[in-house]
Structure formats: structure tokens, C-alpha cells
C-alpha atoms as a PDB file:
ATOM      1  CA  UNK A   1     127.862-100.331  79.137  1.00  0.00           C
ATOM      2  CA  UNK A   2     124.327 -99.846  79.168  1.00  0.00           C
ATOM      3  CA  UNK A   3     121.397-100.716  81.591  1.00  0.00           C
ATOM      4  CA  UNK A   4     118.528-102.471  79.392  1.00  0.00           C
ATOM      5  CA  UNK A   5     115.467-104.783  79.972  1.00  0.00           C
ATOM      6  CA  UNK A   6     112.656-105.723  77.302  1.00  0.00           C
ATOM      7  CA  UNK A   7     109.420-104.715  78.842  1.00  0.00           C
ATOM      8  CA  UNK A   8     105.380-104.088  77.691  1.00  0.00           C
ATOM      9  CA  UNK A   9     104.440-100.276  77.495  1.00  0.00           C
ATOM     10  CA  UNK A  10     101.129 -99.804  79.515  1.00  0.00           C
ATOM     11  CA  UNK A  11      98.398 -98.844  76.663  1.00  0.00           C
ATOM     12  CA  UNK A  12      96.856 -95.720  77.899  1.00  0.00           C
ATOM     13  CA  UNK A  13      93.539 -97.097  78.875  1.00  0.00           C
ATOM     14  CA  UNK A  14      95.501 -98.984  81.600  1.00  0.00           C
ATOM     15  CA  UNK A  15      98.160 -96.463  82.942  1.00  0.00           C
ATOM     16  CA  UNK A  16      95.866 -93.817  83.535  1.00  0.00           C
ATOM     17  CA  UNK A  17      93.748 -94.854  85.785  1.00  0.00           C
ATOM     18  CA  UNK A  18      96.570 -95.837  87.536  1.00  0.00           C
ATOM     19  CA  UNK A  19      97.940 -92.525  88.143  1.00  0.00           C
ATOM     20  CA  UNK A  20      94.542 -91.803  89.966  1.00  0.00           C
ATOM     21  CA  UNK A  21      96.024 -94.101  92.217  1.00  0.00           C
ATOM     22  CA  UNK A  22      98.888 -92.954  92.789  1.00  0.00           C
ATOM     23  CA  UNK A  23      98.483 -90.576  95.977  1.00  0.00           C
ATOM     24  CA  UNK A  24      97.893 -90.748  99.509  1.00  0.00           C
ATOM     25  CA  UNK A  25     100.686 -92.333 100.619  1.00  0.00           C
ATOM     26  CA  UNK A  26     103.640 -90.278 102.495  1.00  0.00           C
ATOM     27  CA  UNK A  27     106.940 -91.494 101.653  1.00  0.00           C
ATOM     28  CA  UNK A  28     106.232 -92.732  98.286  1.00  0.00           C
ATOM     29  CA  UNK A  29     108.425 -91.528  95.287  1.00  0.00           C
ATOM     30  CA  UNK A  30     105.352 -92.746  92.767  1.00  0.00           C
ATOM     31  CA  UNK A  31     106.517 -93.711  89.203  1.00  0.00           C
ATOM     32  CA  UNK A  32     105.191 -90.905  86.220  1.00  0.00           C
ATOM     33  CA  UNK A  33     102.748 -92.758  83.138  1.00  0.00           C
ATOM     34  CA  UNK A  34     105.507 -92.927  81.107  1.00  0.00           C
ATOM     35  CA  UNK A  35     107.316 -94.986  83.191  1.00  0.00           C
ATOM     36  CA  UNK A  36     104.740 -97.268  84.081  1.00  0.00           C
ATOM     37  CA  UNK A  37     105.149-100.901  82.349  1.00  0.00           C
ATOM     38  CA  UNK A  38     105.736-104.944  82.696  1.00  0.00           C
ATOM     39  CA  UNK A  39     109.005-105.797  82.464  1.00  0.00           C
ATOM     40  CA  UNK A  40     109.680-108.683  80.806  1.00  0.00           C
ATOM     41  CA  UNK A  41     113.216-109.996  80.981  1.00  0.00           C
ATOM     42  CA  UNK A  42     115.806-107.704  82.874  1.00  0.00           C
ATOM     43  CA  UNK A  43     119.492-107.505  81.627  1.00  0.00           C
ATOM     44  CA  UNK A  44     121.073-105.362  83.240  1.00  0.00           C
ATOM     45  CA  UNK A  45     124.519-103.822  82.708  1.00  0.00           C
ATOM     46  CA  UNK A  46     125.362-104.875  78.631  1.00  0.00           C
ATOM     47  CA  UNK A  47     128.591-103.829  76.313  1.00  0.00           C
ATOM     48  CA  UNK A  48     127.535-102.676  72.720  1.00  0.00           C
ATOM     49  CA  UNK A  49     128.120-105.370  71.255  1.00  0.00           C
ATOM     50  CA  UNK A  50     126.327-107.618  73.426  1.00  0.00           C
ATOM     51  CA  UNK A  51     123.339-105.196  72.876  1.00  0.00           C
ATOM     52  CA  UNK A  52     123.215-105.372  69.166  1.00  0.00           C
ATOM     53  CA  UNK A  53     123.281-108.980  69.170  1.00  0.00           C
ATOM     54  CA  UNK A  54     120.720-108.933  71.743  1.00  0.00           C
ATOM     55  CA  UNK A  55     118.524-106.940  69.796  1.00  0.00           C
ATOM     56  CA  UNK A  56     118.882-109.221  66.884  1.00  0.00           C
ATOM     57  CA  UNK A  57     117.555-112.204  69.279  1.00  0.00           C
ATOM     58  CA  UNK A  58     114.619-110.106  70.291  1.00  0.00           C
ATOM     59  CA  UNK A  59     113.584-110.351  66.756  1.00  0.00           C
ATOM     60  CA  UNK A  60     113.152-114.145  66.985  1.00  0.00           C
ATOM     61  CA  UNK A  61     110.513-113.314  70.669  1.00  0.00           C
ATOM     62  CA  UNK A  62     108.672-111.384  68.464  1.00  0.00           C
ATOM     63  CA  UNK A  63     105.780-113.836  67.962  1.00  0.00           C
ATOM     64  CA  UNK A  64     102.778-115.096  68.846  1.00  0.00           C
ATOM     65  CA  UNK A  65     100.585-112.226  67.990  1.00  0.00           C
ATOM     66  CA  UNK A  66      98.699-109.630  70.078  1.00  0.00           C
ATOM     67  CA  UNK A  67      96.990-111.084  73.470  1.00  0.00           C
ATOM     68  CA  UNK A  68      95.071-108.717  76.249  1.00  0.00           C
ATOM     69  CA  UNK A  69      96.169-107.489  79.189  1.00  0.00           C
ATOM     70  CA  UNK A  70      94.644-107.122  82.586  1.00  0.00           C
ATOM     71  CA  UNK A  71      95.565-105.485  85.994  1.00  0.00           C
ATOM     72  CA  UNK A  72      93.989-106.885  88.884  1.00  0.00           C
ATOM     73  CA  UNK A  73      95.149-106.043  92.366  1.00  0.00           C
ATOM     74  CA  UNK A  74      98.270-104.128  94.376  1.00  0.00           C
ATOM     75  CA  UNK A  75     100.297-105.288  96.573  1.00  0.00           C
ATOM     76  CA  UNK A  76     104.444-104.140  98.170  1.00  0.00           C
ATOM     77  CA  UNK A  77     107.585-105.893  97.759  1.00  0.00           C
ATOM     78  CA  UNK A  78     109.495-106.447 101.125  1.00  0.00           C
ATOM     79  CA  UNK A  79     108.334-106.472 104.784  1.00  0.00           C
ATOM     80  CA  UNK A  80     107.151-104.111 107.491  1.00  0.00           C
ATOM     81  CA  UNK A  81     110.111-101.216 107.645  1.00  0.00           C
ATOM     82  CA  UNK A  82     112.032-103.297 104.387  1.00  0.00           C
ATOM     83  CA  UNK A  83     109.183-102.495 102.299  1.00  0.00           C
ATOM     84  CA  UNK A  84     110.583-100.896  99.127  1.00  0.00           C
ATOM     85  CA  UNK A  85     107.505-100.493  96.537  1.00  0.00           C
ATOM     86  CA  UNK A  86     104.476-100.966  95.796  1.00  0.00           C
ATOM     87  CA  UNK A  87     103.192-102.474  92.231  1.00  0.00           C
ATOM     88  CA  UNK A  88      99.845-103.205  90.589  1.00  0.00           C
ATOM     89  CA  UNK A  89      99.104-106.859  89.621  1.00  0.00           C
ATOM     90  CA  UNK A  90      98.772-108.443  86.209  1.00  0.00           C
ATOM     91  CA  UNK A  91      96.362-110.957  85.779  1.00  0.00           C
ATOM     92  CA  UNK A  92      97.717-114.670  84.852  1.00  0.00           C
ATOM     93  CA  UNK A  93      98.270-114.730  81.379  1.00  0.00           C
ATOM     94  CA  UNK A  94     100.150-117.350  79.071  1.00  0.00           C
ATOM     95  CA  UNK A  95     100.950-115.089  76.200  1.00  0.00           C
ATOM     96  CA  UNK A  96     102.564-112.823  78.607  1.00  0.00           C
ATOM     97  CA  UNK A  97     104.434-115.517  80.257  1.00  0.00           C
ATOM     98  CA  UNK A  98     105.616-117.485  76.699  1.00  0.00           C
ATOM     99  CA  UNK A  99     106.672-113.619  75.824  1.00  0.00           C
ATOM    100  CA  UNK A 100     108.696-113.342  79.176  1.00  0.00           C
ATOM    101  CA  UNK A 101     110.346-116.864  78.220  1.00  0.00           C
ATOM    102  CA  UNK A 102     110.826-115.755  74.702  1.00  0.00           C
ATOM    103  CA  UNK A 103     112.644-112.502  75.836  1.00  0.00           C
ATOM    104  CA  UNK A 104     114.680-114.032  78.694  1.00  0.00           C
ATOM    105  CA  UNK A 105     115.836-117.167  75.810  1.00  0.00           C
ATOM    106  CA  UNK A 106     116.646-114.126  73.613  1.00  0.00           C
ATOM    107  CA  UNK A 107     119.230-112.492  76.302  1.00  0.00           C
ATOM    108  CA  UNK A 108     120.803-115.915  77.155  1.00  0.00           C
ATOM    109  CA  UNK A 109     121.300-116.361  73.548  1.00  0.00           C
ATOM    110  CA  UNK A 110     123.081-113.186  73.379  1.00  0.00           C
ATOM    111  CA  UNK A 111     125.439-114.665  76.118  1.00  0.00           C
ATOM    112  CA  UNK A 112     123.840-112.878  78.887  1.00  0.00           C
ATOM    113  CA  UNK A 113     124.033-113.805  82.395  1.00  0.00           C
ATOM    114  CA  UNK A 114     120.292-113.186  83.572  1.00  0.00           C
ATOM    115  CA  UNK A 115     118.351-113.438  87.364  1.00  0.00           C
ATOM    116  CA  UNK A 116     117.014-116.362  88.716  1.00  0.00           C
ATOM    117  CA  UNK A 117     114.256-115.311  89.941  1.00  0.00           C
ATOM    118  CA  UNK A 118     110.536-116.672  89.016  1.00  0.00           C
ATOM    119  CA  UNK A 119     108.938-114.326  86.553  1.00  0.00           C
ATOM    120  CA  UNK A 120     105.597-112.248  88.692  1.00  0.00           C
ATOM    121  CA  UNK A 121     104.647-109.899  86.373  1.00  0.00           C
ATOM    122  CA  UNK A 122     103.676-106.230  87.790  1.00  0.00           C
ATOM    123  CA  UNK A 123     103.706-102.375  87.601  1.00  0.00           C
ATOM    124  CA  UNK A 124     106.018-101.062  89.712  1.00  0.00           C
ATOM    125  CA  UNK A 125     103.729 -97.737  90.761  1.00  0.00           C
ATOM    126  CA  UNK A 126     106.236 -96.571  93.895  1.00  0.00           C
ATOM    127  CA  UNK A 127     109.026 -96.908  95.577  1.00  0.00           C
ATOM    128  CA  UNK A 128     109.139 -96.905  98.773  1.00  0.00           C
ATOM    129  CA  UNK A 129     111.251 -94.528 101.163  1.00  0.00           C
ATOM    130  CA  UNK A 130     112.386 -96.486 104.343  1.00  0.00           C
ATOM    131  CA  UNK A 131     110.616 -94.070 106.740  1.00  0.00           C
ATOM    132  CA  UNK A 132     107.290 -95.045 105.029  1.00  0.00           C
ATOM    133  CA  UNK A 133     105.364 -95.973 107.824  1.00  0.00           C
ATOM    134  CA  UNK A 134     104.279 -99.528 106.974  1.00  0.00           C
ATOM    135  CA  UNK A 135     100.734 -99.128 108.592  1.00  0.00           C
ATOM    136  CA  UNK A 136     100.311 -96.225 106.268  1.00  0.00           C
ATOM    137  CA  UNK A 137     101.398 -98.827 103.240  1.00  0.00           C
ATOM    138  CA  UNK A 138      98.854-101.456 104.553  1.00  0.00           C
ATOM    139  CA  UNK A 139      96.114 -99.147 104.670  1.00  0.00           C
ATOM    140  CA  UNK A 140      97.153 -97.887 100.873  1.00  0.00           C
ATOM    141  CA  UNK A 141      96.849-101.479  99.770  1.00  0.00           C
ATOM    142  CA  UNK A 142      94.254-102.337 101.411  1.00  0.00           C
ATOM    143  CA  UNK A 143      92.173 -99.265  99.765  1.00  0.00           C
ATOM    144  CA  UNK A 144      93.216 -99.841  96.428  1.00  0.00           C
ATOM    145  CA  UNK A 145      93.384-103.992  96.447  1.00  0.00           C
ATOM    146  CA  UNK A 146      90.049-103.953  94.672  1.00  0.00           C
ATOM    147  CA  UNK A 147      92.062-102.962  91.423  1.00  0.00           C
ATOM    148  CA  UNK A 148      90.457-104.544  88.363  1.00  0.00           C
ATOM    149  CA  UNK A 149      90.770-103.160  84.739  1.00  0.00           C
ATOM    150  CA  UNK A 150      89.264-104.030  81.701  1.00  0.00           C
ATOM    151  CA  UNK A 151      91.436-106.067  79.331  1.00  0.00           C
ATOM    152  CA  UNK A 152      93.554-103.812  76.657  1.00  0.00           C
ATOM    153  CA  UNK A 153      95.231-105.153  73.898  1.00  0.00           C
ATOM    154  CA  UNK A 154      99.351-105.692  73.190  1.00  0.00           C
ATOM    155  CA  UNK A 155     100.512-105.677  70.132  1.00  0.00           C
ATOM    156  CA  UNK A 156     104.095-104.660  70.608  1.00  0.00           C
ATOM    157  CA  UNK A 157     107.202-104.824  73.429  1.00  0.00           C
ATOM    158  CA  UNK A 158     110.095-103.027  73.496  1.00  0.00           C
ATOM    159  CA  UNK A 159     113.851-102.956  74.236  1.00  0.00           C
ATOM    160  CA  UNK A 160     114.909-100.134  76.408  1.00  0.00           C
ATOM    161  CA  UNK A 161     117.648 -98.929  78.362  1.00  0.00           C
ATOM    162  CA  UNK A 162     117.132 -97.342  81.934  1.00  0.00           C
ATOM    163  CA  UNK A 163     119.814 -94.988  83.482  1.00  0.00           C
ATOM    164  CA  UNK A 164     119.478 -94.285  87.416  1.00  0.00           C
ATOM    165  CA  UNK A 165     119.472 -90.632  88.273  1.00  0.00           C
ATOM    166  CA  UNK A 166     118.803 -88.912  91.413  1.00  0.00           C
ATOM    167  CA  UNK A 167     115.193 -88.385  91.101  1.00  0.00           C
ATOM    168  CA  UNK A 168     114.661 -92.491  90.296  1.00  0.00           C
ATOM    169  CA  UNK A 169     114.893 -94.254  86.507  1.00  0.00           C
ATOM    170  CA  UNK A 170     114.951 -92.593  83.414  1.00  0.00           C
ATOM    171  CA  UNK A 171     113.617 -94.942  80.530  1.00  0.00           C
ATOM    172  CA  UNK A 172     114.168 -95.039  76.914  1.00  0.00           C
ATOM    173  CA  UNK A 173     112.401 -97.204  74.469  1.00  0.00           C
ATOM    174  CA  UNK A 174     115.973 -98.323  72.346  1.00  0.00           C
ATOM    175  CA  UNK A 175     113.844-100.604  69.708  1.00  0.00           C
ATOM    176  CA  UNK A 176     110.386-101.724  69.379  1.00  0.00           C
ATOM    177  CA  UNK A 177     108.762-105.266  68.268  1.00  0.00           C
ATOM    178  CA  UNK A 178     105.409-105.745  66.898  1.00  0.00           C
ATOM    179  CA  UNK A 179     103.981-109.041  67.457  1.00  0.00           C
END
């Protein structure tokens, strides 16, 4: 089995000045640049089999063409002492959310059993230790909420897996599609 979700790669010009964020705040396990990115469909645990055919479905998201990509905003997931990360925001954006449709119609076609969840896309920039002190993460949002990039162009998305280690994810891109 292996742990896999399709998901945007930041382009540079918008994951570095997100590390400049990334400080200040005790109790955060912040995420390195080359894990930052916007998932797009999550699968979770898949056989090798299920994989391969996956992959071969991705092909068929693969359109639409390059769109932009901006980051506006932060906020947490979870409440008070139950928050468990903090993220960057991603501005609305159809492309992105036809691509998120694409990819999750792509796992389902594979026969994958997938979250029901609404899609919000987002960078996941911490996670959150559950002594944080949620004044502490209040004040970190409320210092960095002014987050606004400059749009940055996607031309690609890829399929990788993730496996859990002690020190948090380790990601690796499995297959890549231009669109």
C-alpha cells in the first residue's frame, strides 16, 4: 500500500516568501519549501494496482491549460487548544477548482473510496503541537493575515506519495502532468 494525493507544487516565487513567514510561533513544527503545496484530491492508503490505474486516469485531468495562482491570507484549522495547523489561503479560482474535480473524478474512476469533504484549497505551513498556546496562534494570524502574493503561473500537477515519519511527512513527486 501506498499513501498518495495529486497536488500543485508551489512555484518558487510563491513558497519563498512563505518561509519568511514561517517563524515566531512556539509550538509550531513549520512545513520545509519543498513540502509546501495545494493538494488537490487526497487518496490515501492505495494497492499497486489501484495506483497504476490511477495514474492512467490522471492523464485524462490533465487539461485545461495553465491558469495563475494566488495566495491571499492565513488562517488555523481547529479551535482554541484543538488547533492543529495553520495554512496560507488560495485565492478563489475556477481552474483550480475544475482541476480539483478533475483529479478527485480521476481517483473514483480508479475505484477509490475518497473524503467528503468540500474542497478549500490551502498551504498547509504548520502543524500545530497541542501545547501551542492559542493566543500565541491568534496573534501569528493576525500578523501575517495581510498575506497577498502576486499571481504565478501553473502549468503542471503532480501525483505523489507521502509516508509519515517521526519528524512529520515525507513527499515524493511519483508522476507529473503538464497541462
Amino acid at each position: 500500500m501506498i499513501r498518495l494525493f495529486a497536488a500543485l507544487a508551489l512555484p518558487f516565487d510563491l513558497a519563498e516568501p512563505l518561509t519568511r513567514r514561517q517563524t515566531g510561533l512556539p509550538g509550531a513544527r513549520w512545513r520545509p519549501v519543498e513540502a509546501l503545496h495545494v493538494t488537490l484530491a487526497f487518496y490515501g492508503e492505495v494497492g499497486e494496482r489501484s495506483a497504476d490505474d490511477l495514474a492512467a486516469e490522471l492523464e485524462r485531468a490533465a487539461t485545461g491549460g495553465p491558469f495563475e495562482l494566488v495566495l491571499g491570507g492565513v488562517g488555523a484549522f481547529g479551535e482554541g487548544h484543538r488547533t492543529h495547523a495553520i495554512w496560507a489561503g488560495v485565492a478563489a479560482n475556477e481552474q483550480l477548482n475544475v482541476l480539483a474535480g478533475r483529479c478527485r473524478a480521476a481517483g473514483e474512476r480508479a475505484g477509490l473510496k475518497l473524503e467528503t469533504r468540500a474542497y478549500r484549497p490551502h498551504v498547509t505551513l504548520a502543524y500545530l503541537k497541542p501545547q501551542a498556546d492559542p493566543a500565541r496562534i491568534g496573534a501569528w494570524i493576525t500578523n501575517h493575515n495581510l498575506l497577498a502574493s502576486p499571481p504565478a503561473r501553473v502549468d503542471r500537477f503532480g501525483l505523489y506519495s507521502s509516508v509519515l515519519t517521526h519528524d512529520g511527512s515525507h513527499y515524493e513527486l511519483e508522476r507529473e502532468y503538464l497541462l
